[in-house]
N, C-alpha and C. Protein backbone atom coordinates (compact mmCIF):
# COMPACT_ATOMS: atom_id res chain seq x y z
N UNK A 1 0.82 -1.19 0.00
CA UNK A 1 0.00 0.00 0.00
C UNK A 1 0.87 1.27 0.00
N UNK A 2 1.73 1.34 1.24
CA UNK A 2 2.70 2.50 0.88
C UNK A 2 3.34 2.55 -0.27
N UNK A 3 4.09 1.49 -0.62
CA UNK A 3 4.78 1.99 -1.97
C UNK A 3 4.12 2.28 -3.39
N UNK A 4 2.82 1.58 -3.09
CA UNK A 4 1.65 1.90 -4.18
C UNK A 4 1.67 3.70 -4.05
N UNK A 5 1.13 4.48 -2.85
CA UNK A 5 1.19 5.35 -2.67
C UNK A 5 2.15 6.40 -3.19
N UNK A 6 3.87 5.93 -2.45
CA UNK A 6 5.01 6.30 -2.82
C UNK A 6 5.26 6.86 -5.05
N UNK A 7 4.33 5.85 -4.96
CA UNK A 7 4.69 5.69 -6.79
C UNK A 7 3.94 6.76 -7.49
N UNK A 8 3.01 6.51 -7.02
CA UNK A 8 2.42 7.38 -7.61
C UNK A 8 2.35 9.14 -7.60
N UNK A 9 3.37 9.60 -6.10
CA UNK A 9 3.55 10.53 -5.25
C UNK A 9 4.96 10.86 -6.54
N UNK A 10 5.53 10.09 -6.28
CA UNK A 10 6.70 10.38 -7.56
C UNK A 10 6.47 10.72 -8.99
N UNK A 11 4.89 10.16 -9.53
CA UNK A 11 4.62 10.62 -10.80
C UNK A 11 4.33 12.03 -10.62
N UNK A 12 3.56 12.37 -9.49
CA UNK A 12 2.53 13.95 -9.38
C UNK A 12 3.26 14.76 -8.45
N UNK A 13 4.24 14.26 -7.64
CA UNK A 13 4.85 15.22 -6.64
C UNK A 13 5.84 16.44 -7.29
N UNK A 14 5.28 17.85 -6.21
CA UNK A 14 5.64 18.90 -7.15
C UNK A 14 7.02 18.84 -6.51
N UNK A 15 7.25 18.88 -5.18
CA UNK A 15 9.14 19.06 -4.62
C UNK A 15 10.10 18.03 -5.17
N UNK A 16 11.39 18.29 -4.84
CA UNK A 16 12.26 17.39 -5.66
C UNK A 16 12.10 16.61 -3.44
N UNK A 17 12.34 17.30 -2.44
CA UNK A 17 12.17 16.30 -1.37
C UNK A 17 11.27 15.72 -1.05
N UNK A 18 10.09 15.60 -2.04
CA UNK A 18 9.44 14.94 -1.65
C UNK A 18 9.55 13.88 -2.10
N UNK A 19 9.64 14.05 -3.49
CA UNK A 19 9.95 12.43 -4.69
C UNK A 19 10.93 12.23 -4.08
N UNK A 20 12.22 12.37 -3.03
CA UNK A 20 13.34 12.17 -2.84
C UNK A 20 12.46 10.99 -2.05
N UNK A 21 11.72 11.63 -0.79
CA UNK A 21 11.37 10.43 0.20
C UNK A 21 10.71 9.50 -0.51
N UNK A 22 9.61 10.07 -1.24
CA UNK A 22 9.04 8.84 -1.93
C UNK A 22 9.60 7.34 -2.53
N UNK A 23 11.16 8.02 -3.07
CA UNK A 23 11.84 7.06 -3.46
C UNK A 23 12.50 6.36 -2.36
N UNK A 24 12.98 7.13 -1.65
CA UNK A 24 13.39 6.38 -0.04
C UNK A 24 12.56 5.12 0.13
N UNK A 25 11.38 5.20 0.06
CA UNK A 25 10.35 4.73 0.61
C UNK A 25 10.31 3.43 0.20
N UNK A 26 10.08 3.89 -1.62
CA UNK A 26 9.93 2.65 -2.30
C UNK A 26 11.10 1.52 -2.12
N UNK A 27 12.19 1.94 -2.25
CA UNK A 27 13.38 1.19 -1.65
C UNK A 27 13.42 0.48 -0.40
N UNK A 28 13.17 1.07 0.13
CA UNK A 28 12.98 0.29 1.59
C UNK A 28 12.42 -0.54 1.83
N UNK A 29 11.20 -0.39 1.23
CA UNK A 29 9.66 -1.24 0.98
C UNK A 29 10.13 -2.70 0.50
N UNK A 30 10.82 -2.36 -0.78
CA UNK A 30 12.04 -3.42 -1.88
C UNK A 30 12.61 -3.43 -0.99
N UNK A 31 13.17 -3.27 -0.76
CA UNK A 31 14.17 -4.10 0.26
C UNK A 31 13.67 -5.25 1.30
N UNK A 32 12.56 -4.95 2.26
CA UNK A 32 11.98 -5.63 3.34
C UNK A 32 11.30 -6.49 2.44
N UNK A 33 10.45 -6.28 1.08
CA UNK A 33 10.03 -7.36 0.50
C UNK A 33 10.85 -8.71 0.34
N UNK A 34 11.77 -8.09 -0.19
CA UNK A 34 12.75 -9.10 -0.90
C UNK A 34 13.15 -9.63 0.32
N UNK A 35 13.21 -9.67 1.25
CA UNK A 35 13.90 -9.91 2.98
C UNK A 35 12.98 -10.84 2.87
N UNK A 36 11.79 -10.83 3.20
CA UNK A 36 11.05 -11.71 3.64
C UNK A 36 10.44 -12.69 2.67
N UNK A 37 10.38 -12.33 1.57
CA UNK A 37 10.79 -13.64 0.35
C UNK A 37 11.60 -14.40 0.18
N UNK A 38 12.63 -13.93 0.91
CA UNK A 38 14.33 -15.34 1.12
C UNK A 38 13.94 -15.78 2.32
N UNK A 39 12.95 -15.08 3.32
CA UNK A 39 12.80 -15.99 4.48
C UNK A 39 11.78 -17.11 4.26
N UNK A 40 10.33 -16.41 3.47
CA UNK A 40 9.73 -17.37 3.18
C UNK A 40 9.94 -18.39 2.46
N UNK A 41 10.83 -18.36 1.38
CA UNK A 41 11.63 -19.68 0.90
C UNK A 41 12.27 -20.62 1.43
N UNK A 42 13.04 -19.74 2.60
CA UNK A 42 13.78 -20.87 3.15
C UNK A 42 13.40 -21.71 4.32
N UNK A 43 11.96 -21.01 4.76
CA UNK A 43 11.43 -21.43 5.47
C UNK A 43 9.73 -22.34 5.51
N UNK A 44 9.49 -22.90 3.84
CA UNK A 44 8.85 -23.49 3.45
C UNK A 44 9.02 -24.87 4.41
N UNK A 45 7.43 -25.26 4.29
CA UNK A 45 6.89 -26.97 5.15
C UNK A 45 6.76 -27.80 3.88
């Protein structure tokens, strides 16, 4: 949901700090995704 948010904040956002955080955001987001997709893999029943 946030990075849904984030994305779209980056198409329409008028500051350059704001798209800055936005992108922060989305990254982070990517990041913790991808975290917990190597956990859920490796932690398959």
């Amino acid at each position: 949901m946030g990075n849904e948010m984030s994305r779209e904040f980056l198409k329409q956002g008028k500051t350059p700090q704001m798209k800055q955080l936005a992108q922060k955001i989305i990254d982070q987001q990517e990041k913790e995704i991808k975290e917990l997709e190597a956990w859920q893999n490796k932690n398959k029943q």
